[in-house]
Protein backbone atom coordinates (compact mmCIF):
# COMPACT_ATOMS: atom_id res chain seq x y z
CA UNK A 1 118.38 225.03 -177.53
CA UNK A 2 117.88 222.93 -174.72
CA UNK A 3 114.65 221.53 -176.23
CA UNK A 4 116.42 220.68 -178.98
CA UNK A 5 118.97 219.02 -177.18
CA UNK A 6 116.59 216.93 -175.58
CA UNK A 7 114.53 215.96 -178.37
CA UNK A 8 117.32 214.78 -180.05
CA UNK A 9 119.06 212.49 -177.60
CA UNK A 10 115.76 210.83 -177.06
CA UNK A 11 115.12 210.26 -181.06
CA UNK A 12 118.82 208.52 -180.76
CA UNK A 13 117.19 206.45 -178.01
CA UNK A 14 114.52 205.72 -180.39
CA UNK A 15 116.41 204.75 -183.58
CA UNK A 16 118.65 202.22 -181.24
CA UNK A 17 115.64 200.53 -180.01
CA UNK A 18 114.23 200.63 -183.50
CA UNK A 19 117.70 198.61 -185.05
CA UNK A 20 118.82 196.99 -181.96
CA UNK A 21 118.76 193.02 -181.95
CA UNK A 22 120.04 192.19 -179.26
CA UNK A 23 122.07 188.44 -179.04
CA UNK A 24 121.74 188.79 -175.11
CA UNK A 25 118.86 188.29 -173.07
CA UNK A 26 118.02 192.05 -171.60
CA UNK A 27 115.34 192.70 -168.84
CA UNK A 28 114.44 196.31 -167.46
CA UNK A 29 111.48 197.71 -164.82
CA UNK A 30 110.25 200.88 -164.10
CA UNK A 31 108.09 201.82 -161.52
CA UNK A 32 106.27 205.37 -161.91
CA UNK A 33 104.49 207.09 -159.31
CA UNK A 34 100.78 207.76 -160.15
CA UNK A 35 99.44 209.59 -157.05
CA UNK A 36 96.95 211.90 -157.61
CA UNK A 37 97.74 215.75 -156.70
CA UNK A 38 94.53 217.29 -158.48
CA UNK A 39 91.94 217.12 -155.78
CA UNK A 40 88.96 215.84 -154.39
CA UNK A 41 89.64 212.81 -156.51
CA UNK A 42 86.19 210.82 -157.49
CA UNK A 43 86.37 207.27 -155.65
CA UNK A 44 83.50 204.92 -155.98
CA UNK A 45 82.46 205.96 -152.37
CA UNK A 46 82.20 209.58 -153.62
CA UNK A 47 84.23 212.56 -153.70
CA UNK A 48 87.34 212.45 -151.54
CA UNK A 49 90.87 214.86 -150.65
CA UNK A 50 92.31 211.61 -149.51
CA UNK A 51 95.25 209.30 -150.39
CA UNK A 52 96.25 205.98 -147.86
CA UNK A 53 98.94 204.47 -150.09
CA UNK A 54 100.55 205.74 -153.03
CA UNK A 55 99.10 204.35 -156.87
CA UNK A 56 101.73 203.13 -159.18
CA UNK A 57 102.40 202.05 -162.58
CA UNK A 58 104.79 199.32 -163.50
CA UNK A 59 106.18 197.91 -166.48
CA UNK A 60 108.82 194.79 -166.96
CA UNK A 61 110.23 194.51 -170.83
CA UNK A 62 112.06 191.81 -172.07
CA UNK A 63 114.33 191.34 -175.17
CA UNK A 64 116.03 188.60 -177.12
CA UNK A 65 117.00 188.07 -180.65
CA UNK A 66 114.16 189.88 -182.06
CA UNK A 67 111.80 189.03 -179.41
CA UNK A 68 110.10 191.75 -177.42
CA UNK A 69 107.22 191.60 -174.87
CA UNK A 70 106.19 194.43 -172.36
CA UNK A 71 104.04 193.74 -169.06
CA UNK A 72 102.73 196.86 -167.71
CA UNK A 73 100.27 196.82 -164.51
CA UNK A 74 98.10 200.10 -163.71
CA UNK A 75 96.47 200.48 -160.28
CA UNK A 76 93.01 200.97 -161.15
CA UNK A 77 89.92 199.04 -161.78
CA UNK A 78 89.92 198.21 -165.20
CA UNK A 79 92.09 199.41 -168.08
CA UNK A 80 89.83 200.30 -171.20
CA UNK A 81 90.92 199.41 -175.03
CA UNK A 82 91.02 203.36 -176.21
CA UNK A 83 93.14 204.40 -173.37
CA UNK A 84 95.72 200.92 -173.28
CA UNK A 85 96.00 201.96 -177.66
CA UNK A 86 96.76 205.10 -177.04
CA UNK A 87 99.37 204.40 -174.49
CA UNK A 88 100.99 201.90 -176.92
CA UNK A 89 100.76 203.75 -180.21
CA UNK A 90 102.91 206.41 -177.83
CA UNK A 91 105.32 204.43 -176.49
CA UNK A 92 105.79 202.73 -179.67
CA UNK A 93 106.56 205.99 -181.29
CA UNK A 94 109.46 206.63 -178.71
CA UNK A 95 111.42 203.36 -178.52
CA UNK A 96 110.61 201.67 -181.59
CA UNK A 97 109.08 198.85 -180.17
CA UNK A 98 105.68 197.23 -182.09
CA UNK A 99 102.74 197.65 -180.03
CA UNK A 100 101.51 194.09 -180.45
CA UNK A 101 104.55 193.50 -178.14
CA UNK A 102 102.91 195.41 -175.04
CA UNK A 103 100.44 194.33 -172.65
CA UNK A 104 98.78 196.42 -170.54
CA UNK A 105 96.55 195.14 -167.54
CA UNK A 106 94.66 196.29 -164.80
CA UNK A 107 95.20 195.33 -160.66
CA UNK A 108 91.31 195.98 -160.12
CA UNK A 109 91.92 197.64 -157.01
CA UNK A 110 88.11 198.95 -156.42
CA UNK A 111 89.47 201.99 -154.30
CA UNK A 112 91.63 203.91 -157.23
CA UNK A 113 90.52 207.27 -158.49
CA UNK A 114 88.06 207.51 -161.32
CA UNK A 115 89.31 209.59 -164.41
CA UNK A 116 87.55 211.03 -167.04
CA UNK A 117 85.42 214.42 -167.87
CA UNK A 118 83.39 216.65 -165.25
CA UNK A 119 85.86 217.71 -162.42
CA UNK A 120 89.09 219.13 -162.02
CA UNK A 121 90.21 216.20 -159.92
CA UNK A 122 89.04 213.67 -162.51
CA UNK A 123 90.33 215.34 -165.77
CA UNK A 124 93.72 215.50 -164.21
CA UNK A 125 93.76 212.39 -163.31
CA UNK A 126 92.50 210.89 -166.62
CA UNK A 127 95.55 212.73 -167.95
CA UNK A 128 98.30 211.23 -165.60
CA UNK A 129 96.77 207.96 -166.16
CA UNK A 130 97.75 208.36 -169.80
CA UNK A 131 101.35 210.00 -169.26
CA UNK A 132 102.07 207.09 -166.67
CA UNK A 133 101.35 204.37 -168.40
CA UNK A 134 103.50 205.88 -171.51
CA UNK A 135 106.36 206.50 -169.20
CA UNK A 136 106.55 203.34 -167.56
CA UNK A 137 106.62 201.30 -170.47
CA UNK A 138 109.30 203.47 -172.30
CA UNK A 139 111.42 203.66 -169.18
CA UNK A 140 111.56 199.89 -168.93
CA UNK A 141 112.51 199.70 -172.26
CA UNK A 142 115.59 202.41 -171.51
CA UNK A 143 116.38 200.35 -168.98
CA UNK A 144 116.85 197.11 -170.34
CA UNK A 145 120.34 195.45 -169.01
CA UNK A 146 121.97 191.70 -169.85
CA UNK A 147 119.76 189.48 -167.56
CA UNK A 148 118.48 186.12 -166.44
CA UNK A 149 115.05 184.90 -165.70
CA UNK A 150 113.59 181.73 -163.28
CA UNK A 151 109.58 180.62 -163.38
CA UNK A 152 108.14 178.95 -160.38
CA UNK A 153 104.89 178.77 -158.36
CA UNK A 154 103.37 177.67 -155.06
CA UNK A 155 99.95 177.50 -153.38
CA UNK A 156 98.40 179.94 -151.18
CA UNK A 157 95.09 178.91 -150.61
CA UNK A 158 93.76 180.00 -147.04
CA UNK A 159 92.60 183.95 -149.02
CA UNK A 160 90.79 182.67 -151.98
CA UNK A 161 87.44 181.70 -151.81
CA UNK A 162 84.78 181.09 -154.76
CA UNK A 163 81.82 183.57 -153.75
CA UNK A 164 78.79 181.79 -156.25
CA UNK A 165 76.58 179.20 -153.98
CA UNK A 166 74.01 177.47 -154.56
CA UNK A 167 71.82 178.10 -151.36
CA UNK A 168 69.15 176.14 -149.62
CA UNK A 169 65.48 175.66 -151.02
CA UNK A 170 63.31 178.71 -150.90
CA UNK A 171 65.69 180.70 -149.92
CA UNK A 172 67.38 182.56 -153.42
CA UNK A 173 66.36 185.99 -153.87
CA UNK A 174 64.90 187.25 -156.98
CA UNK A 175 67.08 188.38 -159.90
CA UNK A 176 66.71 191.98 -161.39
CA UNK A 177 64.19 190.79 -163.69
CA UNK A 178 62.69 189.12 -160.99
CA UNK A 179 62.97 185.44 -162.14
CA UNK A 180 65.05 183.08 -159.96
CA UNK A 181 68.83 182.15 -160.02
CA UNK A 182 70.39 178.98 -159.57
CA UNK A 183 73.30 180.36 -157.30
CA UNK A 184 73.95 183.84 -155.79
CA UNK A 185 77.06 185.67 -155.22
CA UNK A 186 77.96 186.53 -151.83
CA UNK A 187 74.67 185.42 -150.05
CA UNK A 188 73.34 185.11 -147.00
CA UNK A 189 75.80 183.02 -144.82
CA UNK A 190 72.64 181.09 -143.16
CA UNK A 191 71.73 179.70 -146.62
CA UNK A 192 74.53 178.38 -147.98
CA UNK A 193 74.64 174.99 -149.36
CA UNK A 194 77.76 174.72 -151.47
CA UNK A 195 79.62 177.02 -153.59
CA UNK A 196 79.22 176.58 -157.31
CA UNK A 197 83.08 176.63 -158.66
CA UNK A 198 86.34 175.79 -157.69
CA UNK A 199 89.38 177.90 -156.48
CA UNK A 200 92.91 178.50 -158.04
CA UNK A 201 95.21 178.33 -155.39
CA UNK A 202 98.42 178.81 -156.89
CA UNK A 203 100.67 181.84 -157.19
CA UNK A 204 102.80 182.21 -160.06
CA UNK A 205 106.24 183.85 -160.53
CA UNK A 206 108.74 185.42 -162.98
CA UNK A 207 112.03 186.00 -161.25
CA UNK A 208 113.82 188.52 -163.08
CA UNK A 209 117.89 188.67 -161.96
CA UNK A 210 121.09 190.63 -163.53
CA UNK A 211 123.58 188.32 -165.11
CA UNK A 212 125.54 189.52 -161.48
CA UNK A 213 122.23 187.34 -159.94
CA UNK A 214 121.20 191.02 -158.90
CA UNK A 215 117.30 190.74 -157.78
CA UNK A 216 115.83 193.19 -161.03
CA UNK A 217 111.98 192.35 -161.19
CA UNK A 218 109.33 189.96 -159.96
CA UNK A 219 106.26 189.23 -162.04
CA UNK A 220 103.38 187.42 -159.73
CA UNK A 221 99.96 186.31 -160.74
CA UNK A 222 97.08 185.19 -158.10
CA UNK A 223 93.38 184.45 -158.78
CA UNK A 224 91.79 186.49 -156.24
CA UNK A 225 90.00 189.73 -156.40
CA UNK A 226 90.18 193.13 -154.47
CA UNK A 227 90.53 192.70 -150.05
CA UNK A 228 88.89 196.19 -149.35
CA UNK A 229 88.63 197.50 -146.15
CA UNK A 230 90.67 200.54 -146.83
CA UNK A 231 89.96 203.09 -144.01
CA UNK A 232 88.13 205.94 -144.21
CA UNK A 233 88.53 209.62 -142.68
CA UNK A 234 86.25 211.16 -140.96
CA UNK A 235 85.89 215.17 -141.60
CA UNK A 236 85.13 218.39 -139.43
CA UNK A 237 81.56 218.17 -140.53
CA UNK A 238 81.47 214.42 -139.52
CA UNK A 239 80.83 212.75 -143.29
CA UNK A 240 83.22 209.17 -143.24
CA UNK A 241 85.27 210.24 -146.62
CA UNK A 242 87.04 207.29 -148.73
CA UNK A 243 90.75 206.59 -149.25
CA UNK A 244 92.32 205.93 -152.75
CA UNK A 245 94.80 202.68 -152.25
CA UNK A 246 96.47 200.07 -154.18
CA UNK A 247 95.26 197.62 -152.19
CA UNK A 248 96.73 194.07 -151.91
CA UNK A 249 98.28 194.43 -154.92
CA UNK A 250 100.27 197.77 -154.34
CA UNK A 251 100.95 196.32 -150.46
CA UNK A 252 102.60 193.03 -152.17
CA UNK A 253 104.52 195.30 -154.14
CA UNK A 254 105.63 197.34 -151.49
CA UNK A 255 106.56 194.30 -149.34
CA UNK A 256 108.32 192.04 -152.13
CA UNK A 257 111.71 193.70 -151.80
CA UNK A 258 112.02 192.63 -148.74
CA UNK A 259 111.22 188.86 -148.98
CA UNK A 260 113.66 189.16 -151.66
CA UNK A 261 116.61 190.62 -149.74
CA UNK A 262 115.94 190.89 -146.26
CA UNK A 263 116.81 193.80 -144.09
CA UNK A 264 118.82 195.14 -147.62
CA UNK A 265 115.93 195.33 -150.48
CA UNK A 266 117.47 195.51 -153.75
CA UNK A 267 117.68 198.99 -155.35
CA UNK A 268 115.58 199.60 -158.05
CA UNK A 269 113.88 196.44 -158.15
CA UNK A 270 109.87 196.10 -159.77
CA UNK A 271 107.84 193.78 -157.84
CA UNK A 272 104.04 193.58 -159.49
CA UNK A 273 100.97 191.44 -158.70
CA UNK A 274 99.06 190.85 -161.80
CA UNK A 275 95.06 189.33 -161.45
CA UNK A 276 94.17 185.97 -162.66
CA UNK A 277 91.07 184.37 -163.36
CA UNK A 278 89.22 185.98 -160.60
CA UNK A 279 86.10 187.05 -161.60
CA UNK A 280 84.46 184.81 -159.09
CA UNK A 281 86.88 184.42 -156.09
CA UNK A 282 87.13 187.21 -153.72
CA UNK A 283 88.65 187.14 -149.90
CA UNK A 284 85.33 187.18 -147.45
CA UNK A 285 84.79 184.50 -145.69
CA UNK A 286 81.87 182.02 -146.01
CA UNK A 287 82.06 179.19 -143.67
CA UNK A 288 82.84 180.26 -140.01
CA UNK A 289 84.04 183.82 -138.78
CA UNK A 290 86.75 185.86 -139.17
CA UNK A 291 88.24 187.72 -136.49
CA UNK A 292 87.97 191.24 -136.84
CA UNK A 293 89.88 193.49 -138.37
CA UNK A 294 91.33 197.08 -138.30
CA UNK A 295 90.77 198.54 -141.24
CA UNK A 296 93.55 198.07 -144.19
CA UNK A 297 94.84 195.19 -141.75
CA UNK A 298 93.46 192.26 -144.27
CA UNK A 299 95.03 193.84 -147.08
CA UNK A 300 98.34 193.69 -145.13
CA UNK A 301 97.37 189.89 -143.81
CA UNK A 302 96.87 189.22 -147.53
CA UNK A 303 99.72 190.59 -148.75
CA UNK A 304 102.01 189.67 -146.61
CA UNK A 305 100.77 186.00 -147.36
CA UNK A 306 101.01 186.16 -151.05
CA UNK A 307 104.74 187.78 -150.76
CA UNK A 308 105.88 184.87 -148.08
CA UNK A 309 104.08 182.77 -151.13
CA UNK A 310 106.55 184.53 -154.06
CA UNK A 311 109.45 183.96 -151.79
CA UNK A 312 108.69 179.79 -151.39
CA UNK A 313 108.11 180.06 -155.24
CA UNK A 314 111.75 181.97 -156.29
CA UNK A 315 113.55 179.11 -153.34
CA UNK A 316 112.18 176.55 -155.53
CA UNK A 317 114.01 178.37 -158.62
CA UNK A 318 116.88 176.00 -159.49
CA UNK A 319 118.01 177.25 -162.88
CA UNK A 320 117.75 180.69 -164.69
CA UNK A 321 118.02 181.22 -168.51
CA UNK A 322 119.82 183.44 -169.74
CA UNK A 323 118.72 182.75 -173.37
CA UNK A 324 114.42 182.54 -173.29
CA UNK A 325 112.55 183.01 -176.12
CA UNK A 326 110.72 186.13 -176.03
CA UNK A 327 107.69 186.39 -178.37
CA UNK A 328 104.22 187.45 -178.10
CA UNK A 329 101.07 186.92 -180.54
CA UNK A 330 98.16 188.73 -181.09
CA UNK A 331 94.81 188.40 -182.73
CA UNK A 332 91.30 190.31 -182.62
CA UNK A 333 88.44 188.00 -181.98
CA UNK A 334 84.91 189.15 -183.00
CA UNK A 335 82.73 188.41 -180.06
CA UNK A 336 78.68 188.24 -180.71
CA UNK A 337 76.66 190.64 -178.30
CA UNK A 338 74.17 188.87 -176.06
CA UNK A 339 70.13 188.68 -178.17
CA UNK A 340 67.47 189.25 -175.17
CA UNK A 341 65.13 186.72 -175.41
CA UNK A 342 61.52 187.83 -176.05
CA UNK A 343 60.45 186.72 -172.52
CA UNK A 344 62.95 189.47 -170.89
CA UNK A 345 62.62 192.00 -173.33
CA UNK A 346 58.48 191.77 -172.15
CA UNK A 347 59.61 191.35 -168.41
CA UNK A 348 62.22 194.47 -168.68
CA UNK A 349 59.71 196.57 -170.44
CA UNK A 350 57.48 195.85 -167.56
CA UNK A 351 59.80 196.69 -165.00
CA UNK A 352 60.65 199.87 -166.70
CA UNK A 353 57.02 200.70 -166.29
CA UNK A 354 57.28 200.58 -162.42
CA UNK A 355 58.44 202.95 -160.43
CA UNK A 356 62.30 203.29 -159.17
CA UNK A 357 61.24 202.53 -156.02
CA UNK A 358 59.52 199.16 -157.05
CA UNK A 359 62.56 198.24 -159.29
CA UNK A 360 65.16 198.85 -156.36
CA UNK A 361 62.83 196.95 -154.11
CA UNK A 362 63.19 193.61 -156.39
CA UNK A 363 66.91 193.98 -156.80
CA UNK A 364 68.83 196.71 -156.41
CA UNK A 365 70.30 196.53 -160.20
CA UNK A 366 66.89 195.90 -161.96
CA UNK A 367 66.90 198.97 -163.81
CA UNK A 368 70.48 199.00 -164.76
CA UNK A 369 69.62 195.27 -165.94
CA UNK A 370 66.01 196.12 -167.34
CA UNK A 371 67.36 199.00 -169.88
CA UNK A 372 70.20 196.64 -170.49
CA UNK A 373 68.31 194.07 -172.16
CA UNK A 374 66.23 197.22 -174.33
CA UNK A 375 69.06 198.75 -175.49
CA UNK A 376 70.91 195.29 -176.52
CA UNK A 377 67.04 194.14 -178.02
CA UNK A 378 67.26 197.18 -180.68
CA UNK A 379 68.07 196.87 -183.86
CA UNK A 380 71.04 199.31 -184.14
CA UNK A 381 73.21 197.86 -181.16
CA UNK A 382 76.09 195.86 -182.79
CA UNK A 383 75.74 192.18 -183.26
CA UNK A 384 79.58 191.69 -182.46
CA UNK A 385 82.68 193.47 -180.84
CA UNK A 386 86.39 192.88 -181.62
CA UNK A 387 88.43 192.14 -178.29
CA UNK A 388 91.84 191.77 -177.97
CA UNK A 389 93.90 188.75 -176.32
CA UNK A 390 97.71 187.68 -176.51
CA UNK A 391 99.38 184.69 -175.65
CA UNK A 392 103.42 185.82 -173.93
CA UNK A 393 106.43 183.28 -174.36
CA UNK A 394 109.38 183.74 -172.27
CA UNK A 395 111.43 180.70 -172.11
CA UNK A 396 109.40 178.11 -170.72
CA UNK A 397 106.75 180.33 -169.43
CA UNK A 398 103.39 181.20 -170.97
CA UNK A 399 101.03 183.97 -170.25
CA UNK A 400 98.04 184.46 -172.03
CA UNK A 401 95.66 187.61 -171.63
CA UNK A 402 92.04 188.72 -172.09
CA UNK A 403 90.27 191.86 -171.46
CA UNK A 404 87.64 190.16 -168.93
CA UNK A 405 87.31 189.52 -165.16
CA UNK A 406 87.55 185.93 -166.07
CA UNK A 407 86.04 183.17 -164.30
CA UNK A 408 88.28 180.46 -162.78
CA UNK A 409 87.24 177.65 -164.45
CA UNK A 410 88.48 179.41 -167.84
CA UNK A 411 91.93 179.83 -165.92
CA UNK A 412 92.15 176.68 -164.78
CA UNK A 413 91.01 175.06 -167.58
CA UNK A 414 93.83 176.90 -169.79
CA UNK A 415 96.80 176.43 -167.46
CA UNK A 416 95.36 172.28 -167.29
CA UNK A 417 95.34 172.28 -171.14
CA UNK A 418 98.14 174.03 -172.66
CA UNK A 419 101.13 172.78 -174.08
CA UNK A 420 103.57 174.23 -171.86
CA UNK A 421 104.28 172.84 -168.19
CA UNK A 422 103.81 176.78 -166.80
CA UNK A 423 101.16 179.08 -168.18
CA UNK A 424 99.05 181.48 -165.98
CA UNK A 425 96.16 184.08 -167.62
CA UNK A 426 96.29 187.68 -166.84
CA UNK A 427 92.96 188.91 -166.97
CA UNK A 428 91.73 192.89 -167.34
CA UNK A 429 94.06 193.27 -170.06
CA UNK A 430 94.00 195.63 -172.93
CA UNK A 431 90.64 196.49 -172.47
CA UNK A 432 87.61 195.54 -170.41
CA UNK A 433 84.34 193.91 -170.86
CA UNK A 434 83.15 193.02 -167.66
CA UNK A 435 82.85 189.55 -166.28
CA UNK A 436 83.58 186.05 -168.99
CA UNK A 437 81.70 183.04 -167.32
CA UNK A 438 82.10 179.47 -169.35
CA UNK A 439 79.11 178.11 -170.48
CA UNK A 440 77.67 175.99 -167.62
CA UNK A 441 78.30 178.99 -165.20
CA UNK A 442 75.84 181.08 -167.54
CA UNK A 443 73.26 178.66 -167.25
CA UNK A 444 73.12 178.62 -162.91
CA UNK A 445 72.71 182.26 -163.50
CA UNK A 446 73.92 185.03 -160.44
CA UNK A 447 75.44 188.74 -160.90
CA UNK A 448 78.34 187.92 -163.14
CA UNK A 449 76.29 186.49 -165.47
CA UNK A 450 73.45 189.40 -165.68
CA UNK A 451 73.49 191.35 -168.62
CA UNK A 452 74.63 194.13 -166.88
CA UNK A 453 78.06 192.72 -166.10
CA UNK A 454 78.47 190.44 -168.94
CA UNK A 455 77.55 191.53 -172.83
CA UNK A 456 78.61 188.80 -175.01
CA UNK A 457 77.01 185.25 -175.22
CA UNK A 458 77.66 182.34 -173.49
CA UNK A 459 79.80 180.61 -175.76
CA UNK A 460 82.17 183.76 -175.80
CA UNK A 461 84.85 182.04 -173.49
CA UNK A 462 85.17 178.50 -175.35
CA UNK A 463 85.77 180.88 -178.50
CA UNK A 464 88.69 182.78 -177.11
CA UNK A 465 89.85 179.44 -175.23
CA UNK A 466 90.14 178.00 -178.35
CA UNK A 467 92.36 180.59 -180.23
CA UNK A 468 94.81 181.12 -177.01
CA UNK A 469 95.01 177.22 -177.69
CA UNK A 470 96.03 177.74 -181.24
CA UNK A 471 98.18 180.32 -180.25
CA UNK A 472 100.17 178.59 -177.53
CA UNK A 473 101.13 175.92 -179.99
CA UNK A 474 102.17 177.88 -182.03
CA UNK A 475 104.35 179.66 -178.99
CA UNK A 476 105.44 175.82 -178.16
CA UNK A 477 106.44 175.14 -181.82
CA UNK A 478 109.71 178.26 -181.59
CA UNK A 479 112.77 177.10 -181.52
């Protein structure tokens, strides 16, 4: 009986969110815990029985008129297309809501547990990945409640750093097919010339408030990559063991509250850092020396900086609408697959031909690289690949999304060209393909460019640039 009673209050829930249009502005968050408890987890360093901080999901929904959108943010390194479907088709069966009006995007923290088949540890976490993400997204639809919301930004840009240079004559490396590079990434600080892109600097909010001005959710976005430097524990048999973390992303989170209210965080408030266009920026630095550091203490240094960043942004926050559009629009774009050219299919069949030890000893990724470019030379590897990418209104904010770790130019380039005076990109989202470099950072070459990070062809980005373009106007166009 219980079950029964259960299942039917919920299917209420489900048929009011399926009818309701709602002539107020409504906001909710939910926050769900996603910690594994199945152990040893699988971390990129190896297998591990250890947790620093805890893993979270986090959603924000919005609602107005018959406008819907849904940002959810997973703590993990990427977010693939099967898994982010299935987690909409299910919460789209529970609340009603379309799943064209969810987004789903990744943190890339590089220190979050692997799911997937093999291991206890790893099937169970594969699993809660795919309950949280459900839950959080329905659960910030439940709690949706009459609300305002503020856009600002500000600049924070002492922790972002582009890591492609160009470096000094004779002294590039060879790439994994063992030609040579224009630029490299994260080289050899005595060789550095200059680096080969710009930086984004600025930090972008979505202040989310009651209609009582109650603090309810806080929506950042920052082009910069992973810190690292989680610690590590060191086991009776003396092996250094890895830590599963959040990073500066689940710190920020942790520490928003209280650059919001002070010594009295709000209850129940959602604070999430979404990545830009970061594919290319990362935290090290390049020019001088950093003092050192205790381990997680960066992180913290980072975090701490981005949240005192948040904080200038929402003080800048003059007026709140209580009446934003909310839409979001969605197409598939058919990306063409990368065509080896004849002079690395010969060089990777060569280098396939060598021994691993020979391969590793001209770049550590040569074979990944070298059976790469075979298996994307054969005649029964696809020619394209549908991604997905949205473009989010809500009131005079835009957010567009792709499934890449985008470079910064393309972020830059988007926020300088689109019709509205605040737009940010959230990259990782609703699926990933590895890195998107625009065309002139294909041509210098370097590891985000390599076939074994990036799959479709160079003109890839200007293609999806051009139909978040389309898109935006026709965002800008609502009245």
């Amino acid at each position: 009986m219980k079950k029964y009673l259960a299942f039917l209050s919920f299917s209420i829930f489900s048929t009011f969110a399926l009818h309701a249009q709602s002539d107020v502005f409504r906001a909710g968050a939910a926050c769900i815990d996603m910690t594994p408890t199945v152990f040893p987890i699988q971390l990129r360093s190896g297998k591990s029985d250890h947790v620093h901080d805890p893993l979270h999901v986090r959603a924000v929904a919005f609602e107005y008129g018959n406008g819907r959108a849904v940002i959810c943010l997973i703590d993990a390194i990427g977010i693939g297309r099967e898994m982010s479907d299935l987690a909409k088709d299910r919460a789209a069966k529970k609340t009603g809501w379309k799943t064209e009006e969810m987004l789903i995007c990744a943190t890339h923290t590089h220190s979050a547990p692997k799911g997937g088949e093999g291991t206890p540890g790893k099937e169970a976490y594969e699993k809660l990945k795919h309950e949280k993400l459900e839950e959080a997204i329905v659960e910030a639809i439940k709690s949706l409640q009459p609300a305002k919301v503020g856009f600002s930004s500000d600049v924070e840009p002492t922790e972002v750093r582009n890591r492609r240079w160009f470096l000094q004559p004779g002294t590039m490396p060879p790439n994994p097919l063992g030609e040579q590079d224009q630029v490299k990434t994260n080289a050899n600080r005595n060789h550095l010339v200059k680096p080969a892109g710009p930086i984004d600097p600025e930090l972008c909010v979505i202040d989310v408030r009651t209609t009582r001005n109650k603090p309810l959710a806080l929506i950042a976005n920052y082009a910069l990559h992973y810190v690292g430097g989680i610690p590590k524990v060191k086991e009776e048999n003396g092996r250094l063991v890895g830590m599963a973390s959040a990073d500066y992303f689940g710190e920020f989170s942790r520490v928003m509250p209280y650059r919001i209210g002070g010594s009295n965080p709000p209850e129940d408030f959602v604070a999430l850092m979404t990545n830009g266009a970061s594919g290319d920026i990362n935290n090290l630095v390049f020019n001088g020396t950093r003092a050192p550091r205790s381990p997680f203490e960066q992180v913290r240094i980072v975090a701490s900086k981005a949240a005192d960043t948040a904080w200038r942004a929402v003080k800048k926050i003059e007026n709140y609408n209580d009446k934003p559009i909310v839409t979001v629009l969605q197409r598939e774009v058919d990306l063409p697959y990368r065509k080896p050219a004849r002079r690395e299919i010969i060089l990777a069949e060569g280098l396939l031909k060598k021994s691993s030890k020979e391969r590793g000893e001209i770049n550590k990724r040569t074979t990944s690289v070298a059976n790469r470019v075979i298996e994307y030379s054969g005649p029964e590897h696809p020619e394209t690949e549908p991604v997905l990418i949205q473009a989010v209104r809500i009131g005079e904010q835009a957010i567009v999304s792709m499934p890449f770790e985008v470079l910064v130019e393309i972020g830059l380039e988007i926020k300088e060209k689109s019709p509205f005076e605040r737009t940010f990109l959230i990259g990782l989202a609703n699926g990933g393909y590895g890195y998107l470099p625009p065309p002139n950072q294909h041509k210098l070459g370097g590891y985000e460019t390599w076939l074994g990070t990036s799959r479709f062809q160079p003109q890839s980005s200007d293609m999806l640039i051009k139909q978040l373009f389309e898109m935006l106007e026709e965002l800008k166009n609502l009245n």
